[in-house]
Protein backbone atom coordinates (compact mmCIF):
# COMPACT_ATOMS: atom_id res chain seq x y z
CA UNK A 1 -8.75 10.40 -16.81
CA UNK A 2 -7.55 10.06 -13.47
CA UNK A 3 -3.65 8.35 -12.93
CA UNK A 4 -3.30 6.36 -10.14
CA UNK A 5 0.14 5.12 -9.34
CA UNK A 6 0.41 1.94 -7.13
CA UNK A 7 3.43 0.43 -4.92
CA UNK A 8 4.01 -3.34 -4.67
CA UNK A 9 1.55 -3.76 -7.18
CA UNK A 10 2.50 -7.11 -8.76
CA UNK A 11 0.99 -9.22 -6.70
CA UNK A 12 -2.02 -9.63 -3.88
CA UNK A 13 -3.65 -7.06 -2.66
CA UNK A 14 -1.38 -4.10 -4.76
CA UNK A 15 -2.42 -6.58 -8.06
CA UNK A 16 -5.93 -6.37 -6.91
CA UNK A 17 -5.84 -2.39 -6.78
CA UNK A 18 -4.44 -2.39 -10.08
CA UNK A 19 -7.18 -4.37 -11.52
CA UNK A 20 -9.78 -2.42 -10.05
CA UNK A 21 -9.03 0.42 -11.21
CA UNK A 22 -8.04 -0.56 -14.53
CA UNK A 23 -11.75 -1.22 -14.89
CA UNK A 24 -12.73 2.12 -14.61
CA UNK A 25 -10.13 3.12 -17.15
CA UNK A 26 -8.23 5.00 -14.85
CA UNK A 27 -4.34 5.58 -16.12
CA UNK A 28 -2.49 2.87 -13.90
CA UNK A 29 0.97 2.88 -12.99
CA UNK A 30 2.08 -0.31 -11.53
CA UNK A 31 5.20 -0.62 -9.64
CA UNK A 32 7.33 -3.27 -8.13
CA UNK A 33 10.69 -4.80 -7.03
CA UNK A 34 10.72 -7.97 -9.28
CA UNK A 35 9.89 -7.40 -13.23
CA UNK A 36 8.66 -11.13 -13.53
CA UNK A 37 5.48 -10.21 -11.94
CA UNK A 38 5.09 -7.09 -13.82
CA UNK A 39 5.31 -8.88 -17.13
CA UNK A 40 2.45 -11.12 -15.82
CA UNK A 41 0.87 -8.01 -15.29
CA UNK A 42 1.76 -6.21 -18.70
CA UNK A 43 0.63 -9.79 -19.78
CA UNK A 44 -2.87 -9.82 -18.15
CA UNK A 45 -3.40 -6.23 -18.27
CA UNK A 46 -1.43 -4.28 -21.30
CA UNK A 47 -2.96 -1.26 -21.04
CA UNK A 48 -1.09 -0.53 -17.44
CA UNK A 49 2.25 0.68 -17.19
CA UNK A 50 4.76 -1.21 -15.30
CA UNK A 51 7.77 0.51 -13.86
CA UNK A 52 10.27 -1.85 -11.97
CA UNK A 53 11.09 -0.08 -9.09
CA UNK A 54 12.77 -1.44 -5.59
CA UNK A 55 11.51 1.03 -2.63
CA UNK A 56 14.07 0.90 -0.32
CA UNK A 57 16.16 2.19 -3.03
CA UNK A 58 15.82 5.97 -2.27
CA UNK A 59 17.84 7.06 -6.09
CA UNK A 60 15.33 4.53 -8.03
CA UNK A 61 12.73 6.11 -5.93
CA UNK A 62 13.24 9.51 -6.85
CA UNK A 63 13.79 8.27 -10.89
CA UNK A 64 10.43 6.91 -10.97
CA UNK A 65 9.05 9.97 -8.95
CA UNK A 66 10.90 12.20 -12.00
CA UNK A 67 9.77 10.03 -14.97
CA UNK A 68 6.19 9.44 -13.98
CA UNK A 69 5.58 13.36 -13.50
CA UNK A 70 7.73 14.17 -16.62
CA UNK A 71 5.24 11.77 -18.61
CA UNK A 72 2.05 12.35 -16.77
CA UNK A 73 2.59 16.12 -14.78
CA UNK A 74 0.80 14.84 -11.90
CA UNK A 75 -0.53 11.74 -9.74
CA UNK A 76 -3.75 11.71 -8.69
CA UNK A 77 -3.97 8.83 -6.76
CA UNK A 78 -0.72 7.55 -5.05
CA UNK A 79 -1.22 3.80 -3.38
CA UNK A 80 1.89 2.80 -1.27
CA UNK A 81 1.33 -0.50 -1.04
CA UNK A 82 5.05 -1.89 -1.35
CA UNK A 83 5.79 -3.81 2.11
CA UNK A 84 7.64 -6.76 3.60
CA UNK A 85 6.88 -9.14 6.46
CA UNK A 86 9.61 -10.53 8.94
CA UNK A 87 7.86 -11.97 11.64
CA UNK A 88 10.15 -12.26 14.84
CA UNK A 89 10.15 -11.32 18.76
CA UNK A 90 11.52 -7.80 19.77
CA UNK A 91 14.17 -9.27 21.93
CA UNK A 92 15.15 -12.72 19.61
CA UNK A 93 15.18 -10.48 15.79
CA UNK A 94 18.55 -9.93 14.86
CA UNK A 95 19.96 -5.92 15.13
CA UNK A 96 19.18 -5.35 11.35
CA UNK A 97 15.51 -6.18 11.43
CA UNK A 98 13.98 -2.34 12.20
CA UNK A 99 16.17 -1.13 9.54
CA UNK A 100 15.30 -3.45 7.25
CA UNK A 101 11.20 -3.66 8.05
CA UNK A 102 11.17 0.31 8.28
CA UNK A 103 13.29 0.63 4.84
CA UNK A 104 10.41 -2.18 3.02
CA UNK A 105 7.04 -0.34 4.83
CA UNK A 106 7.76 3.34 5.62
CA UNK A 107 10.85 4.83 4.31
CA UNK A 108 9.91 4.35 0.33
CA UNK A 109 6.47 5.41 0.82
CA UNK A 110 7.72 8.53 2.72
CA UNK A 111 9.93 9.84 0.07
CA UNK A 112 7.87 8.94 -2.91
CA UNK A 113 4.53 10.60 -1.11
CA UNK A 114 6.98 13.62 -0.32
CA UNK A 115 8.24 13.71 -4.60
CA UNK A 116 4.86 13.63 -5.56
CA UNK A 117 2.98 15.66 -3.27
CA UNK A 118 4.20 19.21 -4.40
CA UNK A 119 2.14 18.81 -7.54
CA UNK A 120 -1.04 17.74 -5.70
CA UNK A 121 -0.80 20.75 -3.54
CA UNK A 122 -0.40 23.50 -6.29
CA UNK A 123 -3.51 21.98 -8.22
CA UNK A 124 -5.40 21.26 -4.62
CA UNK A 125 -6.60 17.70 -5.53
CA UNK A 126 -5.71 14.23 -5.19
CA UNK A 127 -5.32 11.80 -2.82
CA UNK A 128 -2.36 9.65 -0.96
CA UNK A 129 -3.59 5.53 0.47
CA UNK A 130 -1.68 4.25 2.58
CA UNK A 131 -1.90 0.42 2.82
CA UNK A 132 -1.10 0.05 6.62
CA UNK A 133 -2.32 -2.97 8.41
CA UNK A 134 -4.03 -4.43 11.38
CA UNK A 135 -0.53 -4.69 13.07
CA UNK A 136 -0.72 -0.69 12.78
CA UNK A 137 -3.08 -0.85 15.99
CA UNK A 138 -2.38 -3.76 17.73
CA UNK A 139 0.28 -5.38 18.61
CA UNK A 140 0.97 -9.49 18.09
CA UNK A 141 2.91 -12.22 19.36
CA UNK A 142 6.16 -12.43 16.96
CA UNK A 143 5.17 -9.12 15.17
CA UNK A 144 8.78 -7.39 16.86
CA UNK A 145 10.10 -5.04 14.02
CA UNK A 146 7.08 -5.85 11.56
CA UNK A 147 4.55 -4.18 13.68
CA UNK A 148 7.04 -1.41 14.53
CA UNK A 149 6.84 -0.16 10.75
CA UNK A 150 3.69 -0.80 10.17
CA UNK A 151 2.21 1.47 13.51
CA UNK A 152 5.03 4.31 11.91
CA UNK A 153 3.44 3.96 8.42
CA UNK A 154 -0.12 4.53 10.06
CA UNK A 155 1.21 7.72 12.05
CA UNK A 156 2.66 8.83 9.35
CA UNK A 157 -0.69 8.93 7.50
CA UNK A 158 -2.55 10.47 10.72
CA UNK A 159 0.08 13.43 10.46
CA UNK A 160 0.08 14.05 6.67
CA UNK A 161 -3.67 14.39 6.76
CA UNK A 162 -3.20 16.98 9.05
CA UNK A 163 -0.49 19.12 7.20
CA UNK A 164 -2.63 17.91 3.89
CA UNK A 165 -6.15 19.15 4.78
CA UNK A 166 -5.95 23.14 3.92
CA UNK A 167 -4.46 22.04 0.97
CA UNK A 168 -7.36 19.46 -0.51
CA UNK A 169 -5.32 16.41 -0.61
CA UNK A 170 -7.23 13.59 0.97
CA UNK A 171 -5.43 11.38 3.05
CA UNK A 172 -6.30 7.71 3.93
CA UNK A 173 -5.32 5.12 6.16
CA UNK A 174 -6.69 1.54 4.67
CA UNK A 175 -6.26 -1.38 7.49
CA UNK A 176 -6.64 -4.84 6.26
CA UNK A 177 -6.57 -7.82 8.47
CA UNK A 178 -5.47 -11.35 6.88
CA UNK A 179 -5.93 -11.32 3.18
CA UNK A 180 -5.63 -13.86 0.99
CA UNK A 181 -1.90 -13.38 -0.77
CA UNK A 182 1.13 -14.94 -1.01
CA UNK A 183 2.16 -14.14 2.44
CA UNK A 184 0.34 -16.96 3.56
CA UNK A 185 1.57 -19.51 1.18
CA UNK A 186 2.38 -22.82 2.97
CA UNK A 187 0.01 -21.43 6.36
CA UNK A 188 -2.80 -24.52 6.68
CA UNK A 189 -5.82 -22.15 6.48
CA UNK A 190 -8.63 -22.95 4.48
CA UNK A 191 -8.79 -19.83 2.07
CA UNK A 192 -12.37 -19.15 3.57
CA UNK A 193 -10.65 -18.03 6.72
CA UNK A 194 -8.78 -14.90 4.92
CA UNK A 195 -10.27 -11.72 3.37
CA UNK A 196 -10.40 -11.79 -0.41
CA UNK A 197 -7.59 -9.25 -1.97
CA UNK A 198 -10.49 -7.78 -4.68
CA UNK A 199 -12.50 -6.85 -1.35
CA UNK A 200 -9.30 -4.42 -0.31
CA UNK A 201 -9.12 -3.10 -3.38
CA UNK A 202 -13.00 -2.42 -3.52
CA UNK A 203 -12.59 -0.42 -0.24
CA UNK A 204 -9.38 1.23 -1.76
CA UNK A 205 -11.75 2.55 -5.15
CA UNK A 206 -14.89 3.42 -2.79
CA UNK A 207 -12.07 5.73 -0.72
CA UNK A 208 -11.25 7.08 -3.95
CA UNK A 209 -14.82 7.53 -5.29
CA UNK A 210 -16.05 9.87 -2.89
CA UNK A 211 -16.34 13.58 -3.77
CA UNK A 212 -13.42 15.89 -2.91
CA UNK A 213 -15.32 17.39 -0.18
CA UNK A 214 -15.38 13.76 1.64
CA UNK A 215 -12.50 11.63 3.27
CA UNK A 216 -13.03 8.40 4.68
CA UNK A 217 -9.75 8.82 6.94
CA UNK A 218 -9.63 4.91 8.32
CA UNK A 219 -11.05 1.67 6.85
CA UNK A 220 -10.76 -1.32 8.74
CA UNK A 221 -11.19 -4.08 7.72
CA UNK A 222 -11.07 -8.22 9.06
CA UNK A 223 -12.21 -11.45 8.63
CA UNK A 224 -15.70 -12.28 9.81
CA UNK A 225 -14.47 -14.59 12.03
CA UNK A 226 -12.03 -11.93 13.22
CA UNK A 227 -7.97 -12.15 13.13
CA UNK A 228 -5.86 -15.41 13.06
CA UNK A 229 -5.03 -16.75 16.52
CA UNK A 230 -4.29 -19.88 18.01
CA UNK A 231 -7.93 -21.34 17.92
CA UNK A 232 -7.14 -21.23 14.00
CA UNK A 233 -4.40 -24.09 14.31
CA UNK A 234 -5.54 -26.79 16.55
């Protein structure tokens, strides 16, 4: 039985991972900041284990790095999922804004991928997903700091599936446009407009399905009608 072990998983698109793979009766570590949503979770789903776990906390990292490979020896699937969105201009964000955007959407997955990976490479299996974003390869009006961490998350993933490949530890890069989560809570967008969270999570399990000898290295993935713009709020 594979375990997977998923960031940010409390809610939207992480939740959504967690429940698809909880279907195939995978071992499923959930994580998150807040432990309200991961007794809704426990609640909905009591055969996953929920760890409370903040990721820009680099000593709680580590602890739940230690416990989970003390209980389980090994991840096979890592998800970092855990993010943050701060929307702002480059030039009007205030001075703490990288910091804080590269401390919620790169730093935590960083050191947790680097706690975990030794274990992958001496059994030469398993596989790290990154949840990047569209704002990984593109760049949008009031992104600033946001879209900074997000395009360092992605290149982060394009250089550990380098240093990962003689070592058969697949590496992907999953790119979703607007999804339907909280993040878009108060936004007046019909939901039709936004990508379900379960169809993320089904491209996150077909990743994960393929044979060892396979990596789908970037899925991309938008709206039919494309990305938000301005022709979406008249």
């Amino acid at each position: 039985m594979s375990v997977v072990l998923v960031t940010g998983a409390s809610r939207g698109i992480g939740r959504a991972i967690v429940e698809r793979f909880a279907r195939e009766d995978a071992t499923v570590i959930a994580c998150a900041r807040g432990q309200a949503g991961l007794d809704a979770l426990k609640a909905s789903l009591p055969q996953v284990e929920c760890r409370a776990c903040d990721m820009r906390d680099g000593d709680a990292v580590d602890a739940l790095a230690r416990d989970v490979l003390a209980q389980h020896g090994a991840v096979d699937l890592l998800v970092n999922n855990a993010g943050a969105f701060r929307p702002g201009g480059i030039a009007g964000e205030d001075d703490g804004a990288l910091l804080d955007m590269l401390q919620a959407n790169l730093f935590g997955a960083y050191r947790l991928t680097r706690r975990l990976l030794p274990k992958m490479v001496e059994r030469r299996s398993g596989m790290v997903l990154n949840v990047c974003s569209t704002a990984s390869i593109a760049a949008y009006p009031n992104g600033g700091s946001y879209s900074i961490a997000k395009h360092a998350l992605y290149g982060f993933s394009r250089n550990l599936r380098e240093e990962m490949k003689p070592h058969g530890v697949r590496v992907v890069a999953l790119l979703p446009g607007a999804t339907l989560t909280a993040s878009w809570d108060g936004v007046p967008l019909p939901p039709e407009r936004l990508m379900p969270a379960a169809d993320v999570a089904e491209m996150a399990w077909a990743a994960w399905s393929l044979s060892a000898r396979t990596v789908v290295e970037d899925i991309l993935m938008r709206p039919q009608l494309g990305d938000i713009g301005e022709a979406d709020f008249p």
